[in-house]
Protein backbone atom coordinates (compact mmCIF):
# COMPACT_ATOMS: atom_id res chain seq x y z
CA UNK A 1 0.00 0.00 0.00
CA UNK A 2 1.37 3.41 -0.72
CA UNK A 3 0.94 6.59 1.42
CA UNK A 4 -0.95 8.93 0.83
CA UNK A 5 0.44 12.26 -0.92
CA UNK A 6 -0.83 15.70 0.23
CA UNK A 7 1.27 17.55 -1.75
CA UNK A 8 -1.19 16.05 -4.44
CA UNK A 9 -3.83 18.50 -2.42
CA UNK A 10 -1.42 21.34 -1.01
CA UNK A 11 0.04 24.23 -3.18
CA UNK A 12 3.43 23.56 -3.77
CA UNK A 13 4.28 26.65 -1.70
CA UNK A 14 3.56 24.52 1.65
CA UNK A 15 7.33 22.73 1.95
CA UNK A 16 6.14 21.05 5.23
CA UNK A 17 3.88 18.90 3.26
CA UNK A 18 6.77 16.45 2.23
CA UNK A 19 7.37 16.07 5.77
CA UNK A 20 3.99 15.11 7.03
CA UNK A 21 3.51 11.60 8.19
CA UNK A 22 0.63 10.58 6.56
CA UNK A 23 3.03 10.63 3.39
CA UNK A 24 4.56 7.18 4.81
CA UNK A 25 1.11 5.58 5.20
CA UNK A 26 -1.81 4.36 3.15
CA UNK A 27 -5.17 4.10 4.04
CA UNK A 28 -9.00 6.69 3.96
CA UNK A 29 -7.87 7.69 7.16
CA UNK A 30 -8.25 11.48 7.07
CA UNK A 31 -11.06 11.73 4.92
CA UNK A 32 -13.47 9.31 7.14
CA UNK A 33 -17.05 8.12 6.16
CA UNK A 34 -19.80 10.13 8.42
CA UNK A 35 -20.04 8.16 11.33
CA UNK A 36 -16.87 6.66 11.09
CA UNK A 37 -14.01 7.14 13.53
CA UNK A 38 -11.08 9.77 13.46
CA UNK A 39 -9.29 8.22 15.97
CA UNK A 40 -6.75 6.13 13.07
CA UNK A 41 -5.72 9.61 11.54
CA UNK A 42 -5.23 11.26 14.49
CA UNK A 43 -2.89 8.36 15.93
CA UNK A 44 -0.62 9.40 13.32
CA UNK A 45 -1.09 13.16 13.05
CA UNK A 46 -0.37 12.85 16.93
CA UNK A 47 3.53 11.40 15.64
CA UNK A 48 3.66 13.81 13.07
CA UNK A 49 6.54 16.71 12.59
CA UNK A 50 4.36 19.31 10.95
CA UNK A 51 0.96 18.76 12.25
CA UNK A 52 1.09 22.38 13.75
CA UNK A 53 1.39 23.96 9.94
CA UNK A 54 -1.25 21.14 8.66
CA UNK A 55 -4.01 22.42 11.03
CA UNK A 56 -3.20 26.16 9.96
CA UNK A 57 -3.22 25.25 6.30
CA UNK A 58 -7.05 23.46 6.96
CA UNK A 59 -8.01 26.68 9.11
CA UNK A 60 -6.29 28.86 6.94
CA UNK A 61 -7.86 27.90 3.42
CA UNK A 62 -11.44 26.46 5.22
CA UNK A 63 -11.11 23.10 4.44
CA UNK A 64 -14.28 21.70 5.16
CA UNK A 65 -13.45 17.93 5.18
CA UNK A 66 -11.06 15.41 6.88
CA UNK A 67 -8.61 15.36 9.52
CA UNK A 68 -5.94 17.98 9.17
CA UNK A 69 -3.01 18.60 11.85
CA UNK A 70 -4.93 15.89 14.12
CA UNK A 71 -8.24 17.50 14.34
CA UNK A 72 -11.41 16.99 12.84
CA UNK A 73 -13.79 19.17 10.72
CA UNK A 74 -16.31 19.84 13.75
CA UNK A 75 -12.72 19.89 15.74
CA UNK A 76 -11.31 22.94 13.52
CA UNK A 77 -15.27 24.48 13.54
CA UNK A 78 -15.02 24.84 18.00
CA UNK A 79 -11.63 26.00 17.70
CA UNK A 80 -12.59 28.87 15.30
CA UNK A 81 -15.79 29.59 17.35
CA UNK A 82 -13.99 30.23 20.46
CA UNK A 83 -11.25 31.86 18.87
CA UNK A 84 -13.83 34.45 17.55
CA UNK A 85 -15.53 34.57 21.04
CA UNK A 86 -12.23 35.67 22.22
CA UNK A 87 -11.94 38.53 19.75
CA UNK A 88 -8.33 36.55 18.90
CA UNK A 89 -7.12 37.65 15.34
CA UNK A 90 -4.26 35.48 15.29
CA UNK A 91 -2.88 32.50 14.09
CA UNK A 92 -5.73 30.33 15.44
CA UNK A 93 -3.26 27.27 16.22
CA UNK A 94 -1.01 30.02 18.21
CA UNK A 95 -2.37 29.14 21.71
């Protein structure tokens, strides 16, 4: 099985992509059925070098779907909300 590429998904301008783990495995983990669990993507995002830039890429360009930097969609959607309620302008994974 090969892993899966995100630079297939990112810009080329995001260099930390070719360091991400889930470039070494295979697998629908980060793009999970409704219903279905996170938990296997997030085991690895958890290992991961540049999970910090891969959640402020998803936050940054509103990606909607999947696991990104070890946090799901509804995940990313609280962190914005409170970050809002906070009046907090910047870089939402900051804190």
């Amino acid at each position: 099985m090969t892993g899966f590429d995100p630079s297939s998904i990112i810009p080329p301008a995001q260099e930390w992509a070719a360091d991400a783990a889930c470039a070494e495995v295979g697998g629908d983990f980060w793009h999970p059925d409704r219903g279905e669990p996170t938990a296997p993507g997030k085991r690895i995002c958890a290992r991961c070098p540049v999970r910090v830039e891969c959640l402020q890429h998803a936050l940054d360009n509103d990606e909607q779907h999947g696991t990104w930097g070890g946090m799901s969609e509804g995940e990313r959607r609280r962190l914005i909300r409170r970050r809002r309620a906070k009046g907090d302008s910047a870089a939402v994974v900051a804190a």
